[in-house]
PDB file of N, CA and C in Angstrom:
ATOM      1  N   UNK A   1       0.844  -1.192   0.000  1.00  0.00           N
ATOM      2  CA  UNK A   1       0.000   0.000   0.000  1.00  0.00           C
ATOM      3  C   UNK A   1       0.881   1.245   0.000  1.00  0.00           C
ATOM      4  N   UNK A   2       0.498   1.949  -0.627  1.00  0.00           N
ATOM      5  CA  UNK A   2       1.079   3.506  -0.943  1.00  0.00           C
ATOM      6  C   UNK A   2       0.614   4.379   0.344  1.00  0.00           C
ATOM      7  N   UNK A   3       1.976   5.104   0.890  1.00  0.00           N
ATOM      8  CA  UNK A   3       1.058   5.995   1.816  1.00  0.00           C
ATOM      9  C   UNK A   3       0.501   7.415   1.158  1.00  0.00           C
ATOM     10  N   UNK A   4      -0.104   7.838   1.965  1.00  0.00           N
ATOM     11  CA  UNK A   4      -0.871   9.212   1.302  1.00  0.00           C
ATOM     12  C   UNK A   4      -0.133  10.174   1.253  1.00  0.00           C
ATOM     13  N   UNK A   5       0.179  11.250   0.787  1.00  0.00           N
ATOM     14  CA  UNK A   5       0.649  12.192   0.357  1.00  0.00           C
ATOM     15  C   UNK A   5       0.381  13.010   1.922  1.00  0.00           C
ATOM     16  N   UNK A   6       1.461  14.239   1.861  1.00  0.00           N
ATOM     17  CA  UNK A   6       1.418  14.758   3.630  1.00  0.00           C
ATOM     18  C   UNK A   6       0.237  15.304   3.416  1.00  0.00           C
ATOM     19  N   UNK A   7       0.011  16.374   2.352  1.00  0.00           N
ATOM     20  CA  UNK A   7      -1.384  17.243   2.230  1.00  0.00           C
ATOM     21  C   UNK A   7      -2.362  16.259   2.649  1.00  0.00           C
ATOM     22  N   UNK A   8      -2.354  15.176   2.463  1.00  0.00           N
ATOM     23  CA  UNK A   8      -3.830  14.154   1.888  1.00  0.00           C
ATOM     24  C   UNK A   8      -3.988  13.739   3.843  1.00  0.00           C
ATOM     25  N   UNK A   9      -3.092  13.859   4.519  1.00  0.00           N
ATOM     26  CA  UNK A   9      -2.738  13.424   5.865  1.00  0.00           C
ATOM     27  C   UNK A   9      -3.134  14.761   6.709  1.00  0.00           C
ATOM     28  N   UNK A  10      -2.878  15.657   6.185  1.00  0.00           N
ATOM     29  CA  UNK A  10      -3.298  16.863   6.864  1.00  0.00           C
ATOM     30  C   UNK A  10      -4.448  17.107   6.995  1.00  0.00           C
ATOM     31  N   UNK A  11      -5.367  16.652   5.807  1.00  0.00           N
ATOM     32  CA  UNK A  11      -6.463  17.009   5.967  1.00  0.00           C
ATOM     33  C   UNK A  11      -7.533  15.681   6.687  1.00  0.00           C
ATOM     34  N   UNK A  12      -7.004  14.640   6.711  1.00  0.00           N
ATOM     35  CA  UNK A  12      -7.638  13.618   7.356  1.00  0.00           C
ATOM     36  C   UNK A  12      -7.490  13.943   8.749  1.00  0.00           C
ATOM     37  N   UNK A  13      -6.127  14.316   9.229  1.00  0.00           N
ATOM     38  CA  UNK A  13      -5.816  14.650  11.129  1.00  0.00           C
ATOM     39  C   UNK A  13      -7.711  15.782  11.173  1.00  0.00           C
ATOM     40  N   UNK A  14      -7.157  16.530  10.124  1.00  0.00           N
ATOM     41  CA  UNK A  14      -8.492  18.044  10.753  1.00  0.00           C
ATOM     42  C   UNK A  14      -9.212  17.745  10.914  1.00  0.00           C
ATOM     43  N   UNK A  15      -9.699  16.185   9.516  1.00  0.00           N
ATOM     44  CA  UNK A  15     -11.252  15.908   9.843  1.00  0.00           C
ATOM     45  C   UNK A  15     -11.606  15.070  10.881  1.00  0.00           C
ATOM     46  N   UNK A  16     -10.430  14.081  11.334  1.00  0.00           N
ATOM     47  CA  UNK A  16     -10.593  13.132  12.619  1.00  0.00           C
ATOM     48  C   UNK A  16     -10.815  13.652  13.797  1.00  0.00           C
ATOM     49  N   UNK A  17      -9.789  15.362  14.234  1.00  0.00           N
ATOM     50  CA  UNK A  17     -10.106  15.574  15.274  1.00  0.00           C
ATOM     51  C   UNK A  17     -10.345  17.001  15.598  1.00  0.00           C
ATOM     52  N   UNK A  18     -11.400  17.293  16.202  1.00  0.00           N
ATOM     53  CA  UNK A  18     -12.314  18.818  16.483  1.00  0.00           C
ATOM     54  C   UNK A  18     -11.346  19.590  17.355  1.00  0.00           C
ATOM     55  N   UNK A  19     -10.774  20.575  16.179  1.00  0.00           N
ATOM     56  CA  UNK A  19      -9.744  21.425  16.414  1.00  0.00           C
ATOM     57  C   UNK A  19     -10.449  22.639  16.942  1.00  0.00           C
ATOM     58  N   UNK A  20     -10.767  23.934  17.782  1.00  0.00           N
ATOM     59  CA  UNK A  20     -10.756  25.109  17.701  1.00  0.00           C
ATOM     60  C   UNK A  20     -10.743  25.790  16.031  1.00  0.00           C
ATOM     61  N   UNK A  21     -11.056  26.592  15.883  1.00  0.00           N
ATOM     62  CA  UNK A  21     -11.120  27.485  15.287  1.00  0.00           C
ATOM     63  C   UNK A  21      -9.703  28.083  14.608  1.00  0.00           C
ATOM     64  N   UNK A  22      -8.806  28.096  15.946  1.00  0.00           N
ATOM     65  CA  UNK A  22      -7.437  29.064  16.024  1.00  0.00           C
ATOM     66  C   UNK A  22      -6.305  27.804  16.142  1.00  0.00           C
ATOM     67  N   UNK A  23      -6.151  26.930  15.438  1.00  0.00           N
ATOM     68  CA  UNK A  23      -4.902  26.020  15.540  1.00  0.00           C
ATOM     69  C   UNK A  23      -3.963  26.436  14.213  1.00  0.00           C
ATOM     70  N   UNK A  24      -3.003  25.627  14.408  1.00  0.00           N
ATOM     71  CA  UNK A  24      -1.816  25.568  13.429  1.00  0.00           C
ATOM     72  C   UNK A  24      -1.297  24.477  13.212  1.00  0.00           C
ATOM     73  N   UNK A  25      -0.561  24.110  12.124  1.00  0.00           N
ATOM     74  CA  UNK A  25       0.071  22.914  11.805  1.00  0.00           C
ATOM     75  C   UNK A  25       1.617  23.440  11.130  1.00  0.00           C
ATOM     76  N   UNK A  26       2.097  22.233  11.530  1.00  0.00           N
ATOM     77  CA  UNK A  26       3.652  22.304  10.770  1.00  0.00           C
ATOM     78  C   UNK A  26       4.327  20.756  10.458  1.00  0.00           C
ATOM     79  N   UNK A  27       5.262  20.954   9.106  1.00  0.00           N
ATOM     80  CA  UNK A  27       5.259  19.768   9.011  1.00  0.00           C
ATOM     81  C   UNK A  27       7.096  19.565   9.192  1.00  0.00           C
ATOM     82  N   UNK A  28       7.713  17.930   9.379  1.00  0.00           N
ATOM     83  CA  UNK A  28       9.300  17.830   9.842  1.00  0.00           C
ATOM     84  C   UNK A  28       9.293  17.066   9.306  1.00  0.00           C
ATOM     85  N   UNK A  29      10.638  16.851   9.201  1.00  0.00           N
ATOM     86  CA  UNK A  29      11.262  15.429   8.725  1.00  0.00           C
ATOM     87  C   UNK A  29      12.553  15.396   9.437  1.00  0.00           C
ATOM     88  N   UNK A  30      13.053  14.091   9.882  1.00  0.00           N
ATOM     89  CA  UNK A  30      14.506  13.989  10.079  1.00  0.00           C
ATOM     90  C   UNK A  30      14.351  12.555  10.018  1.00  0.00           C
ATOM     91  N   UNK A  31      15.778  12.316   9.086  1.00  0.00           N
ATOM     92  CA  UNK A  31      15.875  10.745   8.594  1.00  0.00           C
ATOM     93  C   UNK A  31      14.972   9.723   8.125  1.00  0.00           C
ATOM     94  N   UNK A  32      14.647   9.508   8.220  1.00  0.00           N
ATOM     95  CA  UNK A  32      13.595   8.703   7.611  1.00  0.00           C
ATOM     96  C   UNK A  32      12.454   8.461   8.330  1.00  0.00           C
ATOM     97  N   UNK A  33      11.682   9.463   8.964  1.00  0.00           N
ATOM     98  CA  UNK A  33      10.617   9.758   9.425  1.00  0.00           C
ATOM     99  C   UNK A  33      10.153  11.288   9.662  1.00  0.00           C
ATOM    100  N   UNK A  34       8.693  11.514   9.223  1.00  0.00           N
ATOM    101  CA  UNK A  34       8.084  12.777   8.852  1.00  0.00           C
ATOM    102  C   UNK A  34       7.105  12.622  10.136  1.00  0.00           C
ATOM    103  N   UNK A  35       7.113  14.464  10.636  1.00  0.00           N
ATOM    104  CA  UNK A  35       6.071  14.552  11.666  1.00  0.00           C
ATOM    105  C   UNK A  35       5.125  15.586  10.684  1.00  0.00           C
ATOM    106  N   UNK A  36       3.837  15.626  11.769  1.00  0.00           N
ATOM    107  CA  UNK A  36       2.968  16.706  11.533  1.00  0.00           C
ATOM    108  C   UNK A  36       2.911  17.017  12.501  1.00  0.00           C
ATOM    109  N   UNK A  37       2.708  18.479  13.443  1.00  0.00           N
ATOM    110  CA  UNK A  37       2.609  19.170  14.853  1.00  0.00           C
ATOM    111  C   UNK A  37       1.420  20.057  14.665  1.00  0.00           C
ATOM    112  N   UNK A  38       0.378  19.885  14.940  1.00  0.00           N
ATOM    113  CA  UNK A  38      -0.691  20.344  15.351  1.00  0.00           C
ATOM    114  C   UNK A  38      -0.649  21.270  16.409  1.00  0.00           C
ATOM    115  N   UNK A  39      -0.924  22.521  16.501  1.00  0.00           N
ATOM    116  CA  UNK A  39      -0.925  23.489  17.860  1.00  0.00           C
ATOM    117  C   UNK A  39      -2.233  23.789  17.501  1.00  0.00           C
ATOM    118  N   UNK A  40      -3.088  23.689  19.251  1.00  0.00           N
ATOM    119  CA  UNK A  40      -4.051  24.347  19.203  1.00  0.00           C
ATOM    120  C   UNK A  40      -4.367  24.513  20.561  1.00  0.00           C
ATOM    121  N   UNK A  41      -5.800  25.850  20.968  1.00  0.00           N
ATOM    122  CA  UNK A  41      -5.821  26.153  22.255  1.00  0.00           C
ATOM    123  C   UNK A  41      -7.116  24.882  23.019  1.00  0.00           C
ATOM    124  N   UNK A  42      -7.654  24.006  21.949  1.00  0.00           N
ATOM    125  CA  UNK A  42      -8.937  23.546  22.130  1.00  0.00           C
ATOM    126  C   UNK A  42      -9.390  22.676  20.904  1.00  0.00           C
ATOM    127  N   UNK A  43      -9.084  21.375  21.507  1.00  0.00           N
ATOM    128  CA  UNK A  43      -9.411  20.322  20.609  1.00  0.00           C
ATOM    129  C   UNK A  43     -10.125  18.817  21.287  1.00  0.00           C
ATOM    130  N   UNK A  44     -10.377  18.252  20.784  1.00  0.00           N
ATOM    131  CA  UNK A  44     -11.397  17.132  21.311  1.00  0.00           C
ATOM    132  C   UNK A  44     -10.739  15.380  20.396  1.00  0.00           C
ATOM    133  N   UNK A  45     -10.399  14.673  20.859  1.00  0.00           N
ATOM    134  CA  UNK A  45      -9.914  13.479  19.681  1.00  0.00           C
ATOM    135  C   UNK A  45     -10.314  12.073  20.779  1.00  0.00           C
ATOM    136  N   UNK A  46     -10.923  10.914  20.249  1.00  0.00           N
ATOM    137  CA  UNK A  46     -10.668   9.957  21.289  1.00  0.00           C
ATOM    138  C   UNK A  46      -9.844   9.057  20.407  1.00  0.00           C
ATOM    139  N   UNK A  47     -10.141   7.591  21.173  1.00  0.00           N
ATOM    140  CA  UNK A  47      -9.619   6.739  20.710  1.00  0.00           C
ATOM    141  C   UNK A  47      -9.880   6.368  19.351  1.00  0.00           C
ATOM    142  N   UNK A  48     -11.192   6.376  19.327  1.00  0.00           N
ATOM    143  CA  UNK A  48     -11.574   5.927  17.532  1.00  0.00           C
ATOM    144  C   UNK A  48     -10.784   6.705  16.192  1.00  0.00           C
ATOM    145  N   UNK A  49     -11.044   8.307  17.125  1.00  0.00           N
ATOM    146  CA  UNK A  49     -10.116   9.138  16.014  1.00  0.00           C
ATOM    147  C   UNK A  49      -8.717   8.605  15.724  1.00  0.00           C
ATOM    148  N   UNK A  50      -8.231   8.187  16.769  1.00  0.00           N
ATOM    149  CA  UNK A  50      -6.401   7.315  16.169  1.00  0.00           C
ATOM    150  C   UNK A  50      -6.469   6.841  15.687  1.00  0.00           C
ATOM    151  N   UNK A  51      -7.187   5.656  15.934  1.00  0.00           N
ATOM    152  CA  UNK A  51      -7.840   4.662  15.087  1.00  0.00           C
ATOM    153  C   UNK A  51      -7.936   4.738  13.727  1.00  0.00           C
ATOM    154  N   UNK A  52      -8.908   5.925  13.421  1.00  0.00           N
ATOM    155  CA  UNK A  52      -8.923   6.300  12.025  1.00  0.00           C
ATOM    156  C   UNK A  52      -7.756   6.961  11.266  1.00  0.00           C
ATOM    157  N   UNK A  53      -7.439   7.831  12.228  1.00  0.00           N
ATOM    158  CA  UNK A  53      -5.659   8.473  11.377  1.00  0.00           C
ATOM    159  C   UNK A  53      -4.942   7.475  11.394  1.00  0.00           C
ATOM    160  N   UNK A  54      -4.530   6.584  12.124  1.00  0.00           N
ATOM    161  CA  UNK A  54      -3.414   5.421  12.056  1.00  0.00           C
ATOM    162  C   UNK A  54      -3.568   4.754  10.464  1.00  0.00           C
ATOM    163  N   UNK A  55      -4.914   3.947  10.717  1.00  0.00           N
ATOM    164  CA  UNK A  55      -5.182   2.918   9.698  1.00  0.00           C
ATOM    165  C   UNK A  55      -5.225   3.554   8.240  1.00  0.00           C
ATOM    166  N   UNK A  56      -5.977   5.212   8.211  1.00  0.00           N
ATOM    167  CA  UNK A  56      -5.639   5.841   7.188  1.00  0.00           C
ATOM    168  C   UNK A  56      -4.268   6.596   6.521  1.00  0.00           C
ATOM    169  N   UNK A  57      -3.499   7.260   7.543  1.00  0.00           N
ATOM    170  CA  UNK A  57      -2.873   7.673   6.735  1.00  0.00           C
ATOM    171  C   UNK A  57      -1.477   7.242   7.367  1.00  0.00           C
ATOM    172  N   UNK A  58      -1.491   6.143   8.334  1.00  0.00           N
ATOM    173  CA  UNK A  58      -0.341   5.531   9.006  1.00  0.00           C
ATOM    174  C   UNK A  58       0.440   6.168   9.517  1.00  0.00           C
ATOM    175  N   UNK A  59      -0.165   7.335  10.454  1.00  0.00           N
ATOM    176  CA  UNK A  59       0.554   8.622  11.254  1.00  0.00           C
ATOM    177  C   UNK A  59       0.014   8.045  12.577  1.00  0.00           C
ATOM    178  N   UNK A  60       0.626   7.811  13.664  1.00  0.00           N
ATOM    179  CA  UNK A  60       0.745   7.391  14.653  1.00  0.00           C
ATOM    180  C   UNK A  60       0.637   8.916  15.883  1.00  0.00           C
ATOM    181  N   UNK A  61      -0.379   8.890  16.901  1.00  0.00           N
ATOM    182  CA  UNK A  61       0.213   9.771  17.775  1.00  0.00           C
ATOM    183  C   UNK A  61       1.987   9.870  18.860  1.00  0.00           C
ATOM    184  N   UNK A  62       2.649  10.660  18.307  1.00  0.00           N
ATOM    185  CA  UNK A  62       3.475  10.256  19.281  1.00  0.00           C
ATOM    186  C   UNK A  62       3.728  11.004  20.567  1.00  0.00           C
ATOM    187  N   UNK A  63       3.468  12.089  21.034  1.00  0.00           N
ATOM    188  CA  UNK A  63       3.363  12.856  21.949  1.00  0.00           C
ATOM    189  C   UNK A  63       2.323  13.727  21.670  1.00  0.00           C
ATOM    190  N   UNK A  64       1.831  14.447  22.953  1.00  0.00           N
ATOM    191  CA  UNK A  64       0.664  15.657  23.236  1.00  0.00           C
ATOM    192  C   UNK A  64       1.901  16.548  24.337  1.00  0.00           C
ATOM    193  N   UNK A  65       2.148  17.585  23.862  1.00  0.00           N
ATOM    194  CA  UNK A  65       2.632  18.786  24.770  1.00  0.00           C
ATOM    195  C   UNK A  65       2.134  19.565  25.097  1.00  0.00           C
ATOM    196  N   UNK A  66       1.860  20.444  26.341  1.00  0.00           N
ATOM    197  CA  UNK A  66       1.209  21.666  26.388  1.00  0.00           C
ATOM    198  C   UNK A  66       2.170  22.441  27.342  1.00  0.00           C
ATOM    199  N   UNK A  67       1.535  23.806  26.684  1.00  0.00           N
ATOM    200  CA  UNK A  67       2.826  25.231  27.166  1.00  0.00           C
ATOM    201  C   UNK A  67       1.445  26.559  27.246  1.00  0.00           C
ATOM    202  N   UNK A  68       1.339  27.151  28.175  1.00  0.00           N
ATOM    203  CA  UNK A  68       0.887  28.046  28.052  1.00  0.00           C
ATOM    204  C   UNK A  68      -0.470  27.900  27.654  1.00  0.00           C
ATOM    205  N   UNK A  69      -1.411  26.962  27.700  1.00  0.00           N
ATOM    206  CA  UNK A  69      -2.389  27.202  27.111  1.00  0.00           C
ATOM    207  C   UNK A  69      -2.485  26.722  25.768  1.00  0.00           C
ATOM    208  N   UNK A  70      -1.254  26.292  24.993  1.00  0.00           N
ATOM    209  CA  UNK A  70      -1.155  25.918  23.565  1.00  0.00           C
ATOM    210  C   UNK A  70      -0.468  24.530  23.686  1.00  0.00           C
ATOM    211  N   UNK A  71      -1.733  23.498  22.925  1.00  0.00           N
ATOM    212  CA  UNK A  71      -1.223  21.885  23.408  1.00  0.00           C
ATOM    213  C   UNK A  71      -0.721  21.722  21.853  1.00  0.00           C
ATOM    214  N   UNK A  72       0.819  21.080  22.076  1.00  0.00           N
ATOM    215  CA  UNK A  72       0.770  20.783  20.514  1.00  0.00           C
ATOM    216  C   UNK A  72       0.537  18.876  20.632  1.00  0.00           C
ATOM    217  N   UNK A  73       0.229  18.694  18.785  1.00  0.00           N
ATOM    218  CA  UNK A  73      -0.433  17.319  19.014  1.00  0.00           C
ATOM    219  C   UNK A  73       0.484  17.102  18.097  1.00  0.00           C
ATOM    220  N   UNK A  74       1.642  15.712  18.114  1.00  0.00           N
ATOM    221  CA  UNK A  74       2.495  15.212  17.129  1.00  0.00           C
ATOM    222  C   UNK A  74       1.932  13.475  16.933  1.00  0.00           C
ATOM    223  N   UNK A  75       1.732  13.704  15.672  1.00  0.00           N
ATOM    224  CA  UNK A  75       2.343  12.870  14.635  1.00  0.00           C
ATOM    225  C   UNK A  75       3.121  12.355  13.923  1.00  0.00           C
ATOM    226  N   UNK A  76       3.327  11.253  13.828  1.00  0.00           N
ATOM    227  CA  UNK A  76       4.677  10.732  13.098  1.00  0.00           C
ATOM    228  C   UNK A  76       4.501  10.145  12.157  1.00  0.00           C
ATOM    229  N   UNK A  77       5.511   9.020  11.155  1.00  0.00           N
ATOM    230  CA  UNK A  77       5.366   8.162  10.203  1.00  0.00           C
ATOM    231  C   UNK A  77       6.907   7.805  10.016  1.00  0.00           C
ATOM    232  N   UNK A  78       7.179   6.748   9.607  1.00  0.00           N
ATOM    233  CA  UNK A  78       8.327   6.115   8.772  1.00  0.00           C
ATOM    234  C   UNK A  78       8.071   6.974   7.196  1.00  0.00           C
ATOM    235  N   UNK A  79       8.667   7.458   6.602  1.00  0.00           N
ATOM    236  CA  UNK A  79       8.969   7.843   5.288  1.00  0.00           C
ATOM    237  C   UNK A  79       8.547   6.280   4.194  1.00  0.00           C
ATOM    238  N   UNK A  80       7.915   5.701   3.950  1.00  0.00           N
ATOM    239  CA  UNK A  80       7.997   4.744   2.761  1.00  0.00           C
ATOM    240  C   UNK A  80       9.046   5.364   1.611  1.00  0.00           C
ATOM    241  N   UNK A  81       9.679   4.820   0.414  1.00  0.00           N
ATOM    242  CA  UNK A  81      10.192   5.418  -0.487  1.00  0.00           C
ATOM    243  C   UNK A  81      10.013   4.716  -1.830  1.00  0.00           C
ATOM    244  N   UNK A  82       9.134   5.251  -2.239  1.00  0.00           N
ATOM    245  CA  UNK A  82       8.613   4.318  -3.379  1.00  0.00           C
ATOM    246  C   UNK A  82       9.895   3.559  -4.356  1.00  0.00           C
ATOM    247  N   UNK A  83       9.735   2.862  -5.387  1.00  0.00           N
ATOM    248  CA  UNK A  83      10.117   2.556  -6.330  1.00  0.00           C
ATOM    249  C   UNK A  83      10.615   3.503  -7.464  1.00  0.00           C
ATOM    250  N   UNK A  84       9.971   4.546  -7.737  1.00  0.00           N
ATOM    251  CA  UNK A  84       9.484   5.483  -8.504  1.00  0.00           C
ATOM    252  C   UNK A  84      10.482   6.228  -7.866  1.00  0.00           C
ATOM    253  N   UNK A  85      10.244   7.137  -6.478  1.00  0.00           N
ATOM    254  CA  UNK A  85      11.128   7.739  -6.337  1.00  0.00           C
ATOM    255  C   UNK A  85      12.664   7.861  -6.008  1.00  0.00           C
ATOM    256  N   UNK A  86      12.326   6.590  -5.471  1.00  0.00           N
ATOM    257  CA  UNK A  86      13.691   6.558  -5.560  1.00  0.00           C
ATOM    258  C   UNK A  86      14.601   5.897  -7.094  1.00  0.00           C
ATOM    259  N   UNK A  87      13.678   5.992  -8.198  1.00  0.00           N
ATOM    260  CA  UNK A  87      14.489   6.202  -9.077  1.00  0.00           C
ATOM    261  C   UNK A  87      14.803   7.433  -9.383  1.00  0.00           C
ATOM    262  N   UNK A  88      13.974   8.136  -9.281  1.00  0.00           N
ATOM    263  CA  UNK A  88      14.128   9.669  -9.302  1.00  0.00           C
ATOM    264  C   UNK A  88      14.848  10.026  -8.653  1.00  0.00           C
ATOM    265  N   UNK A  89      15.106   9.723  -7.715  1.00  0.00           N
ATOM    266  CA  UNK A  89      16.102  10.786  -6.326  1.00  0.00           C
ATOM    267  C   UNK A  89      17.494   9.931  -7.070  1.00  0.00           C
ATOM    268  N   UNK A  90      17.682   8.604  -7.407  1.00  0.00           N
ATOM    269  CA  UNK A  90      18.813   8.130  -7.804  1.00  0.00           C
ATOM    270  C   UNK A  90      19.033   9.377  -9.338  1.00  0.00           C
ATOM    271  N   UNK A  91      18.595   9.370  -9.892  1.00  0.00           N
ATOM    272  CA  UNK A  91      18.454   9.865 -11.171  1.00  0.00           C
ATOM    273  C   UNK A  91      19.183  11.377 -10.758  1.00  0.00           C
ATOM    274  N   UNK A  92      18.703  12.210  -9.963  1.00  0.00           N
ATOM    275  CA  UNK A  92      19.134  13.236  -9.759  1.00  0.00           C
ATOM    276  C   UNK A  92      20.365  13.537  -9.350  1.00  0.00           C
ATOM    277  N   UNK A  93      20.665  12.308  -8.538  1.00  0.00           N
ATOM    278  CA  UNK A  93      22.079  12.180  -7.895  1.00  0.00           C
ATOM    279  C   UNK A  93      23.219  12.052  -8.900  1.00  0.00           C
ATOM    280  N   UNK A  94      22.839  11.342 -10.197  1.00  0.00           N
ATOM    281  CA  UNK A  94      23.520  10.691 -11.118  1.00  0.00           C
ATOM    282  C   UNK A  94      23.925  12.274 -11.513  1.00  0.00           C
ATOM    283  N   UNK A  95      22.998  13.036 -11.778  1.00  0.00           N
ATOM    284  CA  UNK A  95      23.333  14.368 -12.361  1.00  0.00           C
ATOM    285  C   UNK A  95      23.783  15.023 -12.123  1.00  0.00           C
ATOM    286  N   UNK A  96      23.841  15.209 -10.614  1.00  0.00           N
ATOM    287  CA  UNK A  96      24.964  15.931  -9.705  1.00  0.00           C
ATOM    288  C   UNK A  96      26.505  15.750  -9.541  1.00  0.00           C
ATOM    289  N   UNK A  97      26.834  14.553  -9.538  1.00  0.00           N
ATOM    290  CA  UNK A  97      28.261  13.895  -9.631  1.00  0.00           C
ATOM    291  C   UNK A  97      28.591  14.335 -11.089  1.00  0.00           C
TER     292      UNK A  97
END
């Protein structure tokens, strides 16, 4: 199975879990795993909602922080690397050398 694209993941987290009005998102990567960080002042998610982000877009909760009134919500994933791209990313490399 192909994972979803980050956009396609972003918008599944919003619809799984009842954000406030006033949140933010940001997205990371280091090594071969990508986060999404959700900040918001007021949000609502249970168990089913993981449930549904996991199995859909294979983003795992990995921590809930809060500072001030602002809880951030992280997500993670392993990077998959297709076939495809990584002919591409090989391809590019070839061009660089």
């Amino acid at each position: 199975m192909t994972q979803l694209e980050i956009d396609e993941c972003i918008r599944w987290i919003k619809h799984s879990i009842d954000f406030d009005k006033n949140f933010s998102y940001n997205y990371a990567s280091a090594e071969d795993w990508e986060f999404l960080v959700f900040g918001a002042k007021d949000y609502y998610m249970d168990v089913n909602s993981l449930k549904k982000i996991e199995k859909t877009t294979g983003m795992v909760l990995i921590q809930i922080k809060s500072y001030n009134g602002i809880a951030e919500v992280w997500f993670g994933r392993r990077i998959e690397i297709s076939y495809k791209n990584y002919n591409n990313h090989k391809n590019l490399s070839n061009r660089t050398q």
